[in-house]
PDB file of N, CA and C in Angstrom:
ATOM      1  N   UNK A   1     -24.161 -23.216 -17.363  1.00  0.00           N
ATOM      2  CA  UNK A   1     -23.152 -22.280 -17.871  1.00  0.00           C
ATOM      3  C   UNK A   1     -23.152 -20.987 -17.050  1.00  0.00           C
ATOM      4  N   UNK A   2     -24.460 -20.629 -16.526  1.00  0.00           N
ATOM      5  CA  UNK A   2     -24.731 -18.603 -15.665  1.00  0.00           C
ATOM      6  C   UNK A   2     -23.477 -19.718 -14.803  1.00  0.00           C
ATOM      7  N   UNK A   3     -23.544 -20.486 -13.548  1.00  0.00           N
ATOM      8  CA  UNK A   3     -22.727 -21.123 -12.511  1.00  0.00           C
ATOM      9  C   UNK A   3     -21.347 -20.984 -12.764  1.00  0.00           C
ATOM     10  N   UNK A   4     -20.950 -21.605 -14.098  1.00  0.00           N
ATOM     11  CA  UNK A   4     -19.418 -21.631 -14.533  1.00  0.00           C
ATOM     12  C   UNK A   4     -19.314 -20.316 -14.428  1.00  0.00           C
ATOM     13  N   UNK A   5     -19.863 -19.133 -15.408  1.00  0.00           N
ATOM     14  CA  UNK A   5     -19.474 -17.501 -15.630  1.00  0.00           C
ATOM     15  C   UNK A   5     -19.288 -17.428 -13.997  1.00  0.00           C
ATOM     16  N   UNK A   6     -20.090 -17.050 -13.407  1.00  0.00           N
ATOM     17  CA  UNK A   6     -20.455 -16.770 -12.187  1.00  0.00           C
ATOM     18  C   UNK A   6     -19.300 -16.956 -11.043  1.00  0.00           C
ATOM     19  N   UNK A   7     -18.669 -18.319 -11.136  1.00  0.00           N
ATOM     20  CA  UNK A   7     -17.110 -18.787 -10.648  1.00  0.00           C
ATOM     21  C   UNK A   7     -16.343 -17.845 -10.921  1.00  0.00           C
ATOM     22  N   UNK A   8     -16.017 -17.831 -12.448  1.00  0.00           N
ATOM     23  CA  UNK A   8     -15.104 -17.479 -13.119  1.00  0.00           C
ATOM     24  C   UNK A   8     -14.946 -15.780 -12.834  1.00  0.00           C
ATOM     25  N   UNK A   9     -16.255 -15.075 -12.938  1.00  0.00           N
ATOM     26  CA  UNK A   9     -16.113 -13.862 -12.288  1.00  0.00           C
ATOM     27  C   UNK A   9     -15.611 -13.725 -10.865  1.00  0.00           C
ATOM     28  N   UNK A  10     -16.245 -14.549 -10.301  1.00  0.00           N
ATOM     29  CA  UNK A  10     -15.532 -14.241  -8.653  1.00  0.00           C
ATOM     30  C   UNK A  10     -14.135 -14.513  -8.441  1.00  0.00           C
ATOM     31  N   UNK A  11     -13.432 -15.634  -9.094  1.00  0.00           N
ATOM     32  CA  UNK A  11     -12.211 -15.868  -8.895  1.00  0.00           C
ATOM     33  C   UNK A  11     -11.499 -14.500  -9.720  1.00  0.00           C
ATOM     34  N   UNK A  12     -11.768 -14.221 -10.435  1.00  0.00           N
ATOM     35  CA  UNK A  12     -11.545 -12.834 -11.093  1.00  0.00           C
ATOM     36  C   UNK A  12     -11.234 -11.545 -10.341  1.00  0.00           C
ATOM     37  N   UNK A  13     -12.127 -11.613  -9.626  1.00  0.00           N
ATOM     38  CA  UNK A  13     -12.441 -10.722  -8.492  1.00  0.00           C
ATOM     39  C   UNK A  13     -11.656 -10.462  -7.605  1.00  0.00           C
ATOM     40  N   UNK A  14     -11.575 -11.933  -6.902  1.00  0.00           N
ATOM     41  CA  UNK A  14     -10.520 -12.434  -5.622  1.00  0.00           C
ATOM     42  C   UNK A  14      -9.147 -12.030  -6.346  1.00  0.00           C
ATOM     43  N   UNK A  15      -8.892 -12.495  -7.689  1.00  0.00           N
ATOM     44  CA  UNK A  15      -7.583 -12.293  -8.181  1.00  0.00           C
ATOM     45  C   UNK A  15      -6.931 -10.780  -8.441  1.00  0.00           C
ATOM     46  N   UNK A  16      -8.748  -9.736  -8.253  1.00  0.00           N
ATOM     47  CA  UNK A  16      -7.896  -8.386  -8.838  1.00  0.00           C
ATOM     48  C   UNK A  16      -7.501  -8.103  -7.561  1.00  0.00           C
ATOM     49  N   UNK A  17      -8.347  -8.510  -6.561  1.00  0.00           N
ATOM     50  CA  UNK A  17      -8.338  -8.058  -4.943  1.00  0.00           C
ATOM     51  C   UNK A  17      -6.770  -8.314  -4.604  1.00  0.00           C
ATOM     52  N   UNK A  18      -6.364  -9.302  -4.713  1.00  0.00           N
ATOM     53  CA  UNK A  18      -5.359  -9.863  -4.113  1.00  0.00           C
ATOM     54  C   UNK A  18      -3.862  -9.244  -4.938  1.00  0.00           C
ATOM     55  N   UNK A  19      -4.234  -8.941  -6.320  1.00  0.00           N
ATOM     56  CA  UNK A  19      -3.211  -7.895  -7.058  1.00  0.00           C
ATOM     57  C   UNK A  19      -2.952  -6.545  -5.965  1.00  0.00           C
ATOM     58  N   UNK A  20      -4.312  -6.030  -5.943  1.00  0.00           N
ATOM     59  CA  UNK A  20      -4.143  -4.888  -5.526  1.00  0.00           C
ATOM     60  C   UNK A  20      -3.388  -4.270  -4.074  1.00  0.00           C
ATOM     61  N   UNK A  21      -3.764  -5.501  -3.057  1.00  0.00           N
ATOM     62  CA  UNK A  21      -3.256  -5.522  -1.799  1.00  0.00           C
ATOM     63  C   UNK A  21      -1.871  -5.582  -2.303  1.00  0.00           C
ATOM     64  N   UNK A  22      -1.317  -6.361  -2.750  1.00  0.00           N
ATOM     65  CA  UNK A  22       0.122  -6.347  -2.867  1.00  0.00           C
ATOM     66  C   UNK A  22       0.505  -5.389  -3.241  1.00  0.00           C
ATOM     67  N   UNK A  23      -0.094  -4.779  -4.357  1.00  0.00           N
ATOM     68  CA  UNK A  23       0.315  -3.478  -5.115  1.00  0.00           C
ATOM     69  C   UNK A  23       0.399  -2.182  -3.895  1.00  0.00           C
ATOM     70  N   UNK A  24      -0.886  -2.056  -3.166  1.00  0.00           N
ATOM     71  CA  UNK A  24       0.006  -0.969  -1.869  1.00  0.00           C
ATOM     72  C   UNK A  24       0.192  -1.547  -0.982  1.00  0.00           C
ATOM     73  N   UNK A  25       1.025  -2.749  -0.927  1.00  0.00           N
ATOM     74  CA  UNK A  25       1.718  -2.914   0.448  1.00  0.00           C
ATOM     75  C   UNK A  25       3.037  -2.967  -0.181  1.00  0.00           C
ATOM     76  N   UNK A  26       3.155  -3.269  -1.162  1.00  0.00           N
ATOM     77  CA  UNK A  26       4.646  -2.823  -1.727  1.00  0.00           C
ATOM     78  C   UNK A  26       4.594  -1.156  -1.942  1.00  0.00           C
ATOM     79  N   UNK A  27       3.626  -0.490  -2.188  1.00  0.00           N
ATOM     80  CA  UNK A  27       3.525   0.912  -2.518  1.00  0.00           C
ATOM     81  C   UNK A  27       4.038   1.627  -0.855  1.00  0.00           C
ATOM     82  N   UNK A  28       3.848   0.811   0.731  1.00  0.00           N
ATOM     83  CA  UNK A  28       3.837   1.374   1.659  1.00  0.00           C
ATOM     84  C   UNK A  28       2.839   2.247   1.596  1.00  0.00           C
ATOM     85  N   UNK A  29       1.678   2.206   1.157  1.00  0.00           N
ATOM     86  CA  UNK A  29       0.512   3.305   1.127  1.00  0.00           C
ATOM     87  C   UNK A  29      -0.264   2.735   2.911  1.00  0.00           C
ATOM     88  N   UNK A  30      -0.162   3.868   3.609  1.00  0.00           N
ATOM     89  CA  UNK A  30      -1.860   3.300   4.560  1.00  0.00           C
ATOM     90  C   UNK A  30      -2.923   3.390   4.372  1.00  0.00           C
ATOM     91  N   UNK A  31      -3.746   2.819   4.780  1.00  0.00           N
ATOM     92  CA  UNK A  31      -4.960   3.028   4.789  1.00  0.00           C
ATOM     93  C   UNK A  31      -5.615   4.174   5.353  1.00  0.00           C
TER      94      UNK A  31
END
């Protein structure tokens, strides 16, 4: 079950990551 959580957090992760990029590349923000 720690293995399953453990997935489930990272894909979590990857998923806020990948929100966020979009969020300022539609924002036109630079880095």
């Amino acid at each position: 079950m720690k293995a399953d959580s453990l997935a489930i957090q990272d894909s979590l992760v990857f998923f806020s990551l990948c929100l966020t990029i979009r969020l300022f590349s539609q924002h036109n923000l630079a880095f």
